[in-house]
N, C-alpha and C. Protein backbone atom coordinates (compact mmCIF):
# COMPACT_ATOMS: atom_id res chain seq x y z
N UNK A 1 0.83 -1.17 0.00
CA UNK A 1 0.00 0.00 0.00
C UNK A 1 0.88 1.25 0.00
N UNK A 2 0.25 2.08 -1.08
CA UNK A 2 1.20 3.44 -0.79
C UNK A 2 1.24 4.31 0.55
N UNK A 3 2.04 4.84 0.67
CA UNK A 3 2.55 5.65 1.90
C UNK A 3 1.66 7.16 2.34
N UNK A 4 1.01 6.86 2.68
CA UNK A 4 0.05 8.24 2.83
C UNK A 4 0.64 9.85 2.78
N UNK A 5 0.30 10.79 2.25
CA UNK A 5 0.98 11.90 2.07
C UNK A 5 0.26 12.88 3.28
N UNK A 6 0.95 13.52 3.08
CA UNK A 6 0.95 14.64 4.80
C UNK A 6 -0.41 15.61 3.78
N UNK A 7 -0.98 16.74 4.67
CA UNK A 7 -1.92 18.03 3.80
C UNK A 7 -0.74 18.57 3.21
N UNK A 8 -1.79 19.37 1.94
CA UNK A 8 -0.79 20.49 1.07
C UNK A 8 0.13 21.12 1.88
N UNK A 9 -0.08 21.91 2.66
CA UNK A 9 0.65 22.96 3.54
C UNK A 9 0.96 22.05 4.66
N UNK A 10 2.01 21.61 5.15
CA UNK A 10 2.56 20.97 6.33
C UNK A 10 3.64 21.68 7.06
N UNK A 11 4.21 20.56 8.30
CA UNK A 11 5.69 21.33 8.51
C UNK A 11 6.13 20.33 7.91
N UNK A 12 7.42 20.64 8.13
CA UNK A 12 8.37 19.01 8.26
C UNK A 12 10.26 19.53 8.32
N UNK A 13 9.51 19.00 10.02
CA UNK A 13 11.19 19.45 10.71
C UNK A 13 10.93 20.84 11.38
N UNK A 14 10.02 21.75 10.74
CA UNK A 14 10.17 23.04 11.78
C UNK A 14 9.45 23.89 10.30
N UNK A 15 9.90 23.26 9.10
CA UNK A 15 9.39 24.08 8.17
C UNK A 15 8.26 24.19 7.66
N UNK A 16 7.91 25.24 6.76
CA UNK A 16 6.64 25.23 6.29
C UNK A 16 6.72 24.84 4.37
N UNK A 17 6.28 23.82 4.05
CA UNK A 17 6.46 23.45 2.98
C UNK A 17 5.17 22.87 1.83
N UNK A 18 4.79 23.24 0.87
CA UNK A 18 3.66 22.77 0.14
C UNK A 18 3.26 21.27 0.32
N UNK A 19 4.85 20.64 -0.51
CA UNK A 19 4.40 18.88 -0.91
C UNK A 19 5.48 18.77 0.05
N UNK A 20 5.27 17.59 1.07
CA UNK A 20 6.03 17.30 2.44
C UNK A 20 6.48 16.03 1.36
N UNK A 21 6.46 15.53 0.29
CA UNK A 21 6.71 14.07 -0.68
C UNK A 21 7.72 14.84 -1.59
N UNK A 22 8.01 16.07 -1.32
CA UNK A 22 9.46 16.46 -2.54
C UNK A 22 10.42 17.02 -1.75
N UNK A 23 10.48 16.68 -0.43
CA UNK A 23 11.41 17.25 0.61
C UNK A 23 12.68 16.34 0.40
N UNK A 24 13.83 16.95 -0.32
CA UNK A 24 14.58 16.04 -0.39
C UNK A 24 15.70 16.06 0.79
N UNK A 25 16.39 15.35 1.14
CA UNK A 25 17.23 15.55 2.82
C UNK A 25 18.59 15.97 2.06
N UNK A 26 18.81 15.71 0.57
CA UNK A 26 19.94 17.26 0.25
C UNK A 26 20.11 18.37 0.32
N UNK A 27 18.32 19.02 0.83
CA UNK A 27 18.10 20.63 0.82
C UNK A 27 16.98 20.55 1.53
N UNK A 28 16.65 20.28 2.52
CA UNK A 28 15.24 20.46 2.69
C UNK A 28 14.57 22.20 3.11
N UNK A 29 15.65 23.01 2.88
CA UNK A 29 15.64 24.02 2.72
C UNK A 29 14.80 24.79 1.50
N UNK A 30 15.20 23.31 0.17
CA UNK A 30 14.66 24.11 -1.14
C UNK A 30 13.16 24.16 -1.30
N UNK A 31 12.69 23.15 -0.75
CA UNK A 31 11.15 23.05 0.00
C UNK A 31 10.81 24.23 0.54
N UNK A 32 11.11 24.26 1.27
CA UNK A 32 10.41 26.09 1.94
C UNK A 32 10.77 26.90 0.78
N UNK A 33 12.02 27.04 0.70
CA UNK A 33 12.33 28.40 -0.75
C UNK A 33 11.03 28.34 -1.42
N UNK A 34 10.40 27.25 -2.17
CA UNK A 34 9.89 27.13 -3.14
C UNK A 34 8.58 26.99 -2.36
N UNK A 35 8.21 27.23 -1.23
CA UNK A 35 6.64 27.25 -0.72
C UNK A 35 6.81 29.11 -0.79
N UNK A 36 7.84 28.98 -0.03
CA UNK A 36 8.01 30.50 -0.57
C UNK A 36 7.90 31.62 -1.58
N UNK A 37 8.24 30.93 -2.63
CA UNK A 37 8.43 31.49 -3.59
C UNK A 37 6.81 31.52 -4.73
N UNK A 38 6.29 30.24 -4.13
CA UNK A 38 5.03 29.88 -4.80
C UNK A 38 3.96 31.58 -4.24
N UNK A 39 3.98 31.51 -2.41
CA UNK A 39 3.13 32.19 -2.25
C UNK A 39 3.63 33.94 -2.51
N UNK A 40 5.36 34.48 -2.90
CA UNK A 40 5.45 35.48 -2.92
C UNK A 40 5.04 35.60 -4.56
N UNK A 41 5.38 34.34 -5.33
CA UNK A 41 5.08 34.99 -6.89
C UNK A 41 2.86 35.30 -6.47
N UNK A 42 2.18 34.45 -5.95
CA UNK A 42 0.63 35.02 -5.94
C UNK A 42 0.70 36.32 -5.38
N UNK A 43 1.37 36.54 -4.87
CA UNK A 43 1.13 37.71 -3.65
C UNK A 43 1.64 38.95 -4.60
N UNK A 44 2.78 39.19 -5.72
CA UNK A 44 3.42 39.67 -6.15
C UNK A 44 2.48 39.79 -7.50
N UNK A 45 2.15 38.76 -8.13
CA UNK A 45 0.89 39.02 -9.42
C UNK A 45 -0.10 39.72 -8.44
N UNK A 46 -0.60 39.60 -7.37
CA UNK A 46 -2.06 40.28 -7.30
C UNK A 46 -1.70 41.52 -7.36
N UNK A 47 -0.57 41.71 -5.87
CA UNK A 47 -0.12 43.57 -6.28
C UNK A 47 -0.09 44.22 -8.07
N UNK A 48 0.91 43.16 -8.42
CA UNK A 48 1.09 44.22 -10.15
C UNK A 48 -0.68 44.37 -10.75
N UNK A 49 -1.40 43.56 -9.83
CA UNK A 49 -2.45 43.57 -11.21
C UNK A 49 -3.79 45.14 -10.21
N UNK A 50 -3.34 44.67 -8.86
CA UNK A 50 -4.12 45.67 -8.74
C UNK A 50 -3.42 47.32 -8.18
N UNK A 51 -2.11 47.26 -8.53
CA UNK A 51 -1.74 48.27 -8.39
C UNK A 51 -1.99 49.09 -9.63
N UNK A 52 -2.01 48.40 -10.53
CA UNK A 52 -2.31 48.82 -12.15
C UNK A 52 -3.56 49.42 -12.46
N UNK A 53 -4.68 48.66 -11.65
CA UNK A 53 -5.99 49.26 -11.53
C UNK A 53 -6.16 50.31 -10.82
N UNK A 54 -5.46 50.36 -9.48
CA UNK A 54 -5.38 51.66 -8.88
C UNK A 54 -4.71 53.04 -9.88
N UNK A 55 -3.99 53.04 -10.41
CA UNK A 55 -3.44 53.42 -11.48
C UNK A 55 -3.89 54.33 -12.86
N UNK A 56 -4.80 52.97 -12.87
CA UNK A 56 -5.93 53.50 -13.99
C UNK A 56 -6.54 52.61 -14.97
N UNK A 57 -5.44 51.42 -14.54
CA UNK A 57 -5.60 49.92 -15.62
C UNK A 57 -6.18 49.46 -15.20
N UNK A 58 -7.51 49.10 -15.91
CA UNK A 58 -8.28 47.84 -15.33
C UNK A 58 -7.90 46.53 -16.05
N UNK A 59 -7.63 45.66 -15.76
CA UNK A 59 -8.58 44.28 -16.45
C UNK A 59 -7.01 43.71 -17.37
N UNK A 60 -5.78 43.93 -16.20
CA UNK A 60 -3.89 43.77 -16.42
C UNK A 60 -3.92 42.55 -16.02
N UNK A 61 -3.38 41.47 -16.76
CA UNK A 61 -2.98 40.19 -16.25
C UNK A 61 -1.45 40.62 -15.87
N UNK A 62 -0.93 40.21 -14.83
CA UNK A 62 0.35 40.37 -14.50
C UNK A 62 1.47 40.18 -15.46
N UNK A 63 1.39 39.40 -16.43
CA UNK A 63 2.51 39.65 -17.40
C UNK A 63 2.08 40.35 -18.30
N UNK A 64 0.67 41.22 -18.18
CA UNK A 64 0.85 42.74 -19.38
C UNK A 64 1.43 43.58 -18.60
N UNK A 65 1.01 43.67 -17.30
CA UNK A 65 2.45 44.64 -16.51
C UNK A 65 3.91 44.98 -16.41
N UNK A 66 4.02 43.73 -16.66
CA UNK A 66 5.03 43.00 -16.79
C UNK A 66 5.80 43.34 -18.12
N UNK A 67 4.94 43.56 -19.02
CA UNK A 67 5.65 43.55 -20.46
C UNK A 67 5.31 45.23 -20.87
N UNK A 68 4.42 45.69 -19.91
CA UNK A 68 4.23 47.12 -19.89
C UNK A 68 5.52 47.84 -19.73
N UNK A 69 5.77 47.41 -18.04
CA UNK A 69 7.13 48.05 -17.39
C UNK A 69 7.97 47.54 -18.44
N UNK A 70 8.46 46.74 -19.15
CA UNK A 70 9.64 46.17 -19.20
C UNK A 70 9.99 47.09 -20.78
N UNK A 71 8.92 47.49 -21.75
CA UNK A 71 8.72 48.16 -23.07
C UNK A 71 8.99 49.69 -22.21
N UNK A 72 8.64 49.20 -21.33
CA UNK A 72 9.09 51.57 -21.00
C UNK A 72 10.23 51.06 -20.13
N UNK A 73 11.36 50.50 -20.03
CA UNK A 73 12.34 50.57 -19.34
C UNK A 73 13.42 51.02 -20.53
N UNK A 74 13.81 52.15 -20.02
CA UNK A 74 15.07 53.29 -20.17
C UNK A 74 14.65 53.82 -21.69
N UNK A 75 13.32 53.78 -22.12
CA UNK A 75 12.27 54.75 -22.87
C UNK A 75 13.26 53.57 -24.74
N UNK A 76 13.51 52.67 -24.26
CA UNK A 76 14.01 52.75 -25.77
C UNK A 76 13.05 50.89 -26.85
N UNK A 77 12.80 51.15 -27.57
CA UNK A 77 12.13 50.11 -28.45
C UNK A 77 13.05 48.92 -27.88
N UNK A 78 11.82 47.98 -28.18
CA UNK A 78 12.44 46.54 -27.64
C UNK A 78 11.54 45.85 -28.72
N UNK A 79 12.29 44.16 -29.28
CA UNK A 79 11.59 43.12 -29.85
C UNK A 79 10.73 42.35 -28.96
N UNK A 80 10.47 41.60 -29.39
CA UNK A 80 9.01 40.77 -29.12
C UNK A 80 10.52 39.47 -28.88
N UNK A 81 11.04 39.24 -29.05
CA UNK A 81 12.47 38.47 -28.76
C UNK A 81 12.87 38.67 -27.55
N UNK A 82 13.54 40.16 -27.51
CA UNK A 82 14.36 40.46 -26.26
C UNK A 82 12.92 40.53 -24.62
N UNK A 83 11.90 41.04 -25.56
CA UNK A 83 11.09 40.96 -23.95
C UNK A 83 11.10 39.71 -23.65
N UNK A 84 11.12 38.40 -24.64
CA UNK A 84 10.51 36.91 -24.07
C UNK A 84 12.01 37.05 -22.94
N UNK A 85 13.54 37.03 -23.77
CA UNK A 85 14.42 36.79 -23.30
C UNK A 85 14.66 37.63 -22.06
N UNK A 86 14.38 38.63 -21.46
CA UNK A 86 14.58 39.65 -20.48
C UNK A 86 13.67 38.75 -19.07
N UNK A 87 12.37 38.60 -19.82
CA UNK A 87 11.95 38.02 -18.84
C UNK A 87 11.36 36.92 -18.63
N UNK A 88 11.94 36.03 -19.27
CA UNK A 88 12.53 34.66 -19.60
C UNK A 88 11.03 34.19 -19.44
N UNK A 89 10.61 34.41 -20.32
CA UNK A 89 9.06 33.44 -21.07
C UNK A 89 9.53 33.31 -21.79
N UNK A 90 8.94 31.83 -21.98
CA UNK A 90 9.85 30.77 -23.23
C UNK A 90 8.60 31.11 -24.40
N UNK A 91 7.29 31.29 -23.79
CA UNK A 91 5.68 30.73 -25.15
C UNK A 91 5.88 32.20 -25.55
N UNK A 92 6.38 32.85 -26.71
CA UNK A 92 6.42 34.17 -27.21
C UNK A 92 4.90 34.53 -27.80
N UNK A 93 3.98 33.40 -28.18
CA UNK A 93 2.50 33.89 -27.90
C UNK A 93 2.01 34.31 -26.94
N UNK A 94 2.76 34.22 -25.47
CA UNK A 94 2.13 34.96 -24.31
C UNK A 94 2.42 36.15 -24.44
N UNK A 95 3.66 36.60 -24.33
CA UNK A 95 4.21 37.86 -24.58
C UNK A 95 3.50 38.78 -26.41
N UNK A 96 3.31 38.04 -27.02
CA UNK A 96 2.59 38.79 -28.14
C UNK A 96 1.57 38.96 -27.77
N UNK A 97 0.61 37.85 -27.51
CA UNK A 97 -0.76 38.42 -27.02
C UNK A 97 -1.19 39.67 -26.27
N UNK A 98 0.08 39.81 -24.95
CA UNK A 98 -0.10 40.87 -24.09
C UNK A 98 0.48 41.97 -25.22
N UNK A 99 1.57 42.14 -25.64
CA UNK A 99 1.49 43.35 -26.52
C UNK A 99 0.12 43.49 -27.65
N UNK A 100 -0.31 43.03 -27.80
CA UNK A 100 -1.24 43.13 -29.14
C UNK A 100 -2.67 43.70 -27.87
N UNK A 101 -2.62 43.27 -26.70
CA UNK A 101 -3.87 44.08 -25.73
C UNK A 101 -3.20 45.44 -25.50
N UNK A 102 -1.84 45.17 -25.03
CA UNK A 102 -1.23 46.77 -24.76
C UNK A 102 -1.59 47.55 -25.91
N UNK A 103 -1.60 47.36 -26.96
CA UNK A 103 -1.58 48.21 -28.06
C UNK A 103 -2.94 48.33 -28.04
N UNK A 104 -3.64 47.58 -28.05
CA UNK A 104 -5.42 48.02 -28.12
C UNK A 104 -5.71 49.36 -26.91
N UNK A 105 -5.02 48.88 -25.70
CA UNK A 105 -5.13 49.99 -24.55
C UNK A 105 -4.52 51.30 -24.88
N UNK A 106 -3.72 51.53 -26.35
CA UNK A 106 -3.18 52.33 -26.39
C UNK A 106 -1.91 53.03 -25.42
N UNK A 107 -1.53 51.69 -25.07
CA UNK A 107 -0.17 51.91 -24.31
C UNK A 107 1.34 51.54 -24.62
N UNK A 108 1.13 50.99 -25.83
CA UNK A 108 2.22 50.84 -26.72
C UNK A 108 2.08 50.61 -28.20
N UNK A 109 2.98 50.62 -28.73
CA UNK A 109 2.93 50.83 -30.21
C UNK A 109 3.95 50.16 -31.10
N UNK A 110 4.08 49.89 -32.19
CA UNK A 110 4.74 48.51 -32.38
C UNK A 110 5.50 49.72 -34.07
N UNK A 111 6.75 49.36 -34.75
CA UNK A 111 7.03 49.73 -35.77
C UNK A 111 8.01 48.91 -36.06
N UNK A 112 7.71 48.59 -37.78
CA UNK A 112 8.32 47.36 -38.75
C UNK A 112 9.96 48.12 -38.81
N UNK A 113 10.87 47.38 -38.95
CA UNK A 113 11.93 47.77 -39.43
C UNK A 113 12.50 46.42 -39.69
N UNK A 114 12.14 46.45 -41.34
CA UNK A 114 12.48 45.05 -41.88
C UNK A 114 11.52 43.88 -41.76
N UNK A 115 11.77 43.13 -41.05
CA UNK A 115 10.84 41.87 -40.79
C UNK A 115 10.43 41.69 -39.21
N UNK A 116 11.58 42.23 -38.42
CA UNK A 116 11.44 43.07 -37.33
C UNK A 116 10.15 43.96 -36.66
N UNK A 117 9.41 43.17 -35.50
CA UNK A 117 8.56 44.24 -35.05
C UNK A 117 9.10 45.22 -33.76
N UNK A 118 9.30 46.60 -33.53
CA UNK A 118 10.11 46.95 -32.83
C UNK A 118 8.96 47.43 -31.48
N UNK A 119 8.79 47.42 -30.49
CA UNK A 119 7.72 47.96 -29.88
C UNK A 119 7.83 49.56 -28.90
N UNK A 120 7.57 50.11 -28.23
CA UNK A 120 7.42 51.07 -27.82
C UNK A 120 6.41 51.57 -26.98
N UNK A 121 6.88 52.06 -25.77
CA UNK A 121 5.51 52.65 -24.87
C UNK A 121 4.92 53.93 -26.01
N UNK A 122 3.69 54.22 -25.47
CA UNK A 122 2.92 55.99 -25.87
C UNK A 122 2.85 56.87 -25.04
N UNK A 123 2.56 57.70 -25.24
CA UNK A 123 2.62 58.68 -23.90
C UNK A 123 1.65 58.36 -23.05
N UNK A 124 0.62 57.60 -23.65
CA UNK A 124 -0.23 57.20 -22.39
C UNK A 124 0.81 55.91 -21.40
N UNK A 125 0.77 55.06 -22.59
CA UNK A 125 1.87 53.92 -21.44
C UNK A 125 2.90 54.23 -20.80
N UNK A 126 3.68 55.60 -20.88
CA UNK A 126 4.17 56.41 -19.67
C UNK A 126 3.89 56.60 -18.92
N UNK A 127 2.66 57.66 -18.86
CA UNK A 127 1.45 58.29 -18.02
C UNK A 127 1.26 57.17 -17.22
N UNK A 128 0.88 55.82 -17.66
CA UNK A 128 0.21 54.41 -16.63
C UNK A 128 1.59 53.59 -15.70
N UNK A 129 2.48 54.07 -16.57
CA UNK A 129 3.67 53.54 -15.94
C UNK A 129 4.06 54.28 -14.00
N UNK A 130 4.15 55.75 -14.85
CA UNK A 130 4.21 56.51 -13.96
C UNK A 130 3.25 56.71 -12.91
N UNK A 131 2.20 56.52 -13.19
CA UNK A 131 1.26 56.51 -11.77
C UNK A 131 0.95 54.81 -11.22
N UNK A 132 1.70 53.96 -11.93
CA UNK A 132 1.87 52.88 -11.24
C UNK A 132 3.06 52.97 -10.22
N UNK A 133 3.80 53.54 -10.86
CA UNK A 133 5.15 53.62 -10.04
C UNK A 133 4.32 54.75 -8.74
N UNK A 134 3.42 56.02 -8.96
CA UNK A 134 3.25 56.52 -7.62
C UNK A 134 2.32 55.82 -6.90
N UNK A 135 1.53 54.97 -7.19
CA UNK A 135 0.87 53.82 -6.65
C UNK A 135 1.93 53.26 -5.34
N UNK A 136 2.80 52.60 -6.27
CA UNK A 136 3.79 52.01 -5.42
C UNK A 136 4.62 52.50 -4.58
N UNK A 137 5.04 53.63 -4.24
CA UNK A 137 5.24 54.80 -3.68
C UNK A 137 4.34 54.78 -2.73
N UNK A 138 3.16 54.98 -3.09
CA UNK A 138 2.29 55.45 -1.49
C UNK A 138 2.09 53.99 -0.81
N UNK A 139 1.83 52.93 -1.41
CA UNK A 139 1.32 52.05 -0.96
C UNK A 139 2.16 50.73 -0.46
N UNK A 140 3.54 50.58 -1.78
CA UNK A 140 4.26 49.20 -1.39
C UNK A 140 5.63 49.94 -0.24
N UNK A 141 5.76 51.10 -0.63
CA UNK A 141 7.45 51.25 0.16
C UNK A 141 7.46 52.13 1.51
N UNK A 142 6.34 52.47 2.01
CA UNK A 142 6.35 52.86 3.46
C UNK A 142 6.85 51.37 4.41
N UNK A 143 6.77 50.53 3.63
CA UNK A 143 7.13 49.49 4.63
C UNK A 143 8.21 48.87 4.56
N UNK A 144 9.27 49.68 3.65
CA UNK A 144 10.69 49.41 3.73
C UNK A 144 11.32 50.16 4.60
N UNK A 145 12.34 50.23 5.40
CA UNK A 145 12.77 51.19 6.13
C UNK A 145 13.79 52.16 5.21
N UNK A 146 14.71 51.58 3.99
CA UNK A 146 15.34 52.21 3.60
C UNK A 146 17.07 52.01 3.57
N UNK A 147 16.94 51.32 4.93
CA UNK A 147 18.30 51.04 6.04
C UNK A 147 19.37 50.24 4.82
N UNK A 148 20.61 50.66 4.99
CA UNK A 148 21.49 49.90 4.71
C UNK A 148 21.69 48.70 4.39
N UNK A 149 21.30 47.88 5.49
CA UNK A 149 21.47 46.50 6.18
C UNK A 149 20.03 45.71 5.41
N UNK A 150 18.53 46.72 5.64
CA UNK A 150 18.09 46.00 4.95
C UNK A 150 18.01 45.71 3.28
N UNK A 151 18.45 46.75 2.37
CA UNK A 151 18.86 46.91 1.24
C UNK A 151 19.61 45.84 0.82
N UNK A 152 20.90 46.07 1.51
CA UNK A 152 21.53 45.00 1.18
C UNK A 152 21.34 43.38 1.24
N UNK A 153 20.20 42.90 2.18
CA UNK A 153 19.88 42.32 2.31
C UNK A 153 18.26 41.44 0.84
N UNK A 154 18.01 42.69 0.61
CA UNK A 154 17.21 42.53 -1.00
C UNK A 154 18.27 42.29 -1.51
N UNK A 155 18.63 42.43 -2.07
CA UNK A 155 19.91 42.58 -2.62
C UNK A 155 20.56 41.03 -2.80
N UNK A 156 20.59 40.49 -1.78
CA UNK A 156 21.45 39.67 -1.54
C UNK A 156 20.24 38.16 -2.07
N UNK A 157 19.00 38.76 -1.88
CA UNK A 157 18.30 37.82 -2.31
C UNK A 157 17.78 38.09 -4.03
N UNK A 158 17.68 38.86 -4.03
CA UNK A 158 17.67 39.16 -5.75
C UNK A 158 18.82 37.98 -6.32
N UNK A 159 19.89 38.32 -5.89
CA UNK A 159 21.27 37.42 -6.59
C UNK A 159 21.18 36.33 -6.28
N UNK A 160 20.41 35.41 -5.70
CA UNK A 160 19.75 34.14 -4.83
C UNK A 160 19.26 33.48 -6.25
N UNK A 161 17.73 34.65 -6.22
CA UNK A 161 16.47 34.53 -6.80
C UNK A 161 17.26 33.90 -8.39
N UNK A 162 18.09 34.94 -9.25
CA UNK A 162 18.78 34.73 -10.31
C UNK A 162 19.50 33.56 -10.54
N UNK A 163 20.35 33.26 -9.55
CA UNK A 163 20.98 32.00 -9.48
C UNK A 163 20.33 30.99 -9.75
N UNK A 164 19.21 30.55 -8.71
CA UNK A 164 18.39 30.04 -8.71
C UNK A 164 17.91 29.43 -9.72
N UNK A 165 17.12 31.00 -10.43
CA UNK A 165 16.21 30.75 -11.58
C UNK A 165 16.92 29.59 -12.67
N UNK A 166 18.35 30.16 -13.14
CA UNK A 166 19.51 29.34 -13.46
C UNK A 166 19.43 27.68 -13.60
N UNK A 167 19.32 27.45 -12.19
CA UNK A 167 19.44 25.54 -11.85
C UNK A 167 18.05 25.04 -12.30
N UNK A 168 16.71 26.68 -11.83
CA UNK A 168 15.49 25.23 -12.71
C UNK A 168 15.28 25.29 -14.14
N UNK A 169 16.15 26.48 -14.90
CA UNK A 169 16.22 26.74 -16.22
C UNK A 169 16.80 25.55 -17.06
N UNK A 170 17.81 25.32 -16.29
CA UNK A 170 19.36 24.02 -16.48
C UNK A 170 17.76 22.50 -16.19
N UNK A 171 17.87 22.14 -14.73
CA UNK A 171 16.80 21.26 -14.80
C UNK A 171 15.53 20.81 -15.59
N UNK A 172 14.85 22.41 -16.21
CA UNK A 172 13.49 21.92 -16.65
C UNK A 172 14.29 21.38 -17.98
N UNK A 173 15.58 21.50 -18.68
CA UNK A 173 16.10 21.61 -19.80
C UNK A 173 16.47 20.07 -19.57
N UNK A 174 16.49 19.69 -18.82
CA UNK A 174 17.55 18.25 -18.75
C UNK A 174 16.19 16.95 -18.35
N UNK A 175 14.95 17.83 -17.56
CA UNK A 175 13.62 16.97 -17.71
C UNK A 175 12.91 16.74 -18.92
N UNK A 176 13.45 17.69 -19.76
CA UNK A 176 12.66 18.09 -21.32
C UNK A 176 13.06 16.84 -21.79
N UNK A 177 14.42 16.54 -21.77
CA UNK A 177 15.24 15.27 -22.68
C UNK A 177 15.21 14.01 -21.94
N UNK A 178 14.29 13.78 -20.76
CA UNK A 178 14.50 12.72 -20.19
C UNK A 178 12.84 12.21 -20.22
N UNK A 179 12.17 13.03 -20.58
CA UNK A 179 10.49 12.89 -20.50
C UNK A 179 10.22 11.69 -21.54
N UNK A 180 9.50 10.78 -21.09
CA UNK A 180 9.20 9.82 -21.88
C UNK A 180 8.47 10.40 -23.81
């Protein structure tokens, strides 16, 4: 008879972990990371989607935010390529789809050069950028202190987060070729 599995959310050992059946005793650390990481990515889509509405955007799936901010970062045209690659979506129909709504919202704008589609915020997708960003201002960063220590400490997990991303990039790549 199979081995009965613990509830979704358990401890195991002290931790708090989703599946208590993928706790491996090489890391049982990576278990929490990744209960972690499950509930900061929900927690992190709801903010982008309703900070966006506060804003002025209604009706933003988190990766049109996503591909919003990322087309107005440092004001200069980007491909439908470099956004998948920036922010490493592999299905470039996700990322088109959301540009092809951005552009209906009139928040970005797309121009041929060659075979090349080049994209671009509008002055409105500035305008939405920018009062997303004062959104976030009043609402996400009163609860940073600012401090040194804790900065550096983002910081230190950002370069985590990247690494990271890395080994399940490497892994999902090495499950791809081993999948029946």
């Amino acid at each position: 008879m199979p081995k009965q599995l613990v509830p979704l959310v358990g401890h195991d050992g002290g931790r708090i972990v989703s599946s208590q059946h993928l706790v491996s005793p090489k890391s049982p650390e990576l278990s929490e990371f990744e209960f972690g990481m499950i509930i900061a990515w929900h927690a992190f889509s709801r903010w982008m989607t309703r900070c966006m509405t506060a804003a002025g955007i209604k009706d933003m799936t988190p990766i049109d935010v996503l591909v919003l901010h990322h087309v107005a970062h440092r004001d200069s045209e980007k491909r439908l390529a470099d956004i998948c690659f920036v922010l490493n979506v592999e299905d470039t129909h996700v990322v088109s789809y959301s540009l092809r709504k951005l552009a209906a919202l009139g928040l970005v704008h797309s121009r041929k050069l060659g075979k090349e589609a080049f994209f671009a915020t509008t002055d409105a997708g500035r305008e939405a950028c920018v009062a997303y960003r004062d959104v976030r201002e009043a609402c996400l960063m009163p609860g940073f202190t600012g401090s040194a220590e804790d900065n550096a400490q983002i910081g230190d997990l950002a370069r985590l987060l990247r690494t990271l991303s890395g080994r399940y990039d490497q892994a999902a790549r090495a499950a791809s070729t081993s999948a029946p």
